[in-house]
Structures are given as C-alpha cells and as structure tokens.
Protein backbone atom coordinates (compact mmCIF):
# COMPACT_ATOMS: atom_id res chain seq x y z
CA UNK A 1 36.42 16.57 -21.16
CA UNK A 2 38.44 18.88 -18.93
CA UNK A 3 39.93 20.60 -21.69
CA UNK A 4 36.62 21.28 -22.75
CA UNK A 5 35.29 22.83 -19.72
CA UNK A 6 38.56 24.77 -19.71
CA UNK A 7 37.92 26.12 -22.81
CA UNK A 8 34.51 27.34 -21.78
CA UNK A 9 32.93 24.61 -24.53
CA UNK A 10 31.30 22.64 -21.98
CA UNK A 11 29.70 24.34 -19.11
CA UNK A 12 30.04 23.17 -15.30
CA UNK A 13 27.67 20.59 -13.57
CA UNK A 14 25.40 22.59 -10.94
CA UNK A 15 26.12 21.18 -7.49
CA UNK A 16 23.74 22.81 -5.12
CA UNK A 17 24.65 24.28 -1.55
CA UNK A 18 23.24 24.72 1.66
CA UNK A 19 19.70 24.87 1.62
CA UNK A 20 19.20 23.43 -1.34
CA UNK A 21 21.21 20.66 -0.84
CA UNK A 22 18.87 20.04 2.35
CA UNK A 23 15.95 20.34 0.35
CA UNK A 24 16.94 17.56 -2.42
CA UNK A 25 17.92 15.63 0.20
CA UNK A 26 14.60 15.63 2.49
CA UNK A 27 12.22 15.30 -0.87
CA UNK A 28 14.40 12.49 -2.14
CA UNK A 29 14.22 11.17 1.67
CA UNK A 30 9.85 11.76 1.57
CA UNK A 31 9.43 9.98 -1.78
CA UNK A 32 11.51 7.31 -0.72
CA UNK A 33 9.46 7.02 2.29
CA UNK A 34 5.91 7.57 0.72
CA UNK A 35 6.92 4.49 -1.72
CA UNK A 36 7.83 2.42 1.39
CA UNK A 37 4.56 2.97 2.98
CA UNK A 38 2.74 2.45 -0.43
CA UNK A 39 4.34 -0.90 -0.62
CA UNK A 40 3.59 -1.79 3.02
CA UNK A 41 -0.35 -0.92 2.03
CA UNK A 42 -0.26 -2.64 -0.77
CA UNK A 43 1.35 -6.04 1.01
CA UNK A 44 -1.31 -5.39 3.79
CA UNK A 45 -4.16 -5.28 1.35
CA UNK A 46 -3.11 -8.16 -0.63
CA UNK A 47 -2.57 -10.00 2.44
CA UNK A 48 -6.21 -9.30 3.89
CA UNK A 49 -7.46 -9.59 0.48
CA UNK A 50 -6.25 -13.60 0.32
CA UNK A 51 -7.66 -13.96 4.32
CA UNK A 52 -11.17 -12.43 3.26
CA UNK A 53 -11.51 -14.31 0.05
CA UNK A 54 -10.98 -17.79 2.47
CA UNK A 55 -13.22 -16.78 4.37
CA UNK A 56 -15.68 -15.54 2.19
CA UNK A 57 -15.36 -18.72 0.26
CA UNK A 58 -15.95 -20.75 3.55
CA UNK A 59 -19.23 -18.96 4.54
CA UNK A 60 -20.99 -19.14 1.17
CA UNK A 61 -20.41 -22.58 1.13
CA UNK A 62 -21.22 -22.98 4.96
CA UNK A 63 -24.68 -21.57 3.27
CA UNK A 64 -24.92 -23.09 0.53
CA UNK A 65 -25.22 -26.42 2.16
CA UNK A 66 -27.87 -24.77 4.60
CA UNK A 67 -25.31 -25.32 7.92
CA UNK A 68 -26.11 -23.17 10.57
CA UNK A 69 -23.32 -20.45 11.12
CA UNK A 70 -21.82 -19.85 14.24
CA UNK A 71 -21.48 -16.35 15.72
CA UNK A 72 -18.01 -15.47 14.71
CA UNK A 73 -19.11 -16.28 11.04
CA UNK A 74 -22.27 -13.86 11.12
CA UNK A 75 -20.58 -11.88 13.03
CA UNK A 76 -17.68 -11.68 9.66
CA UNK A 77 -20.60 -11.71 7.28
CA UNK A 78 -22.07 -8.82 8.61
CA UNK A 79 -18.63 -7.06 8.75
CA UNK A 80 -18.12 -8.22 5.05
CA UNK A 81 -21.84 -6.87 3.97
CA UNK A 82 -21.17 -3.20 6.31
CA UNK A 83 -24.89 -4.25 8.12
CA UNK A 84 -26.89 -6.65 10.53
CA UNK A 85 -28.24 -9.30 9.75
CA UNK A 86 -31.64 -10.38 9.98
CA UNK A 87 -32.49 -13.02 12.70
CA UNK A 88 -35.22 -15.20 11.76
C-alpha cells in the first residue's frame, strides 16, 4: 500500500486538524450522549409502564368486585384518567 501512495495511485487518508478535530469530537461526544439519555427514557418508561399496568390491573379489579377504593387508589385513578372523579 505504501508504494502505492508513493506513487500517487492511492491518495492520502484526510486527518482533520484543529477545529475540526474539536468539532468531530464534541458531535461524536452529543450523539453519544443523546443515545444515553434516550436509553435512560426508554428504561424509565418501561419501568413506569410495568408499575402502572399493576396498578391499573389492581383497581379494575378492586371495581369489578364492587370494593370500595381507598383514597390513594382514586386518588391514582384520577391521575391515570387526567380528571376528578365523581363522588356519589
């Protein structure tokens, strides 16, 4: 290979300087980072998804066998729906 660079048949690699350089090396640096926090996210949310869907699964059946919910579960059911509930 080197006597093909020498003879001008195979051209140089391009190894950037300076700013450049410090540019790769900060956007390789931010990717690397945005995938780390993507991955976090996606561990939270799967995480919290699993809690929610325990919980979800204890209140409906908390309701469907008519037991009367305690505060902490209306007060999750009404976080879960985004409203109040009505008291009757």
């Amino acid at each position: 290979m080197a006597i093909a660079y020498s003879l001008g048949i195979v051209k140089g690699s391009y190894i950037p300087i300076g700013d450049i350089l410090e540019l790769r090396e900060l956007t390789r640096y931010r990717v690397n980072l945005v995938e780390k926090r993507t991955q976090v996210k996606n561990e939270i949310d799967f995480r919290n998804c699993r809690i929610q869907d325990r919980t979800r699964r204890e209140l409906m059946e908390k309701l469907s066998k008519g037991q009367e919910l305690s505060e902490e579960d209306k007060s999750e059911l009404e976080a879960m729906l985004g409203r109040k509930l009505q008291s009757n």
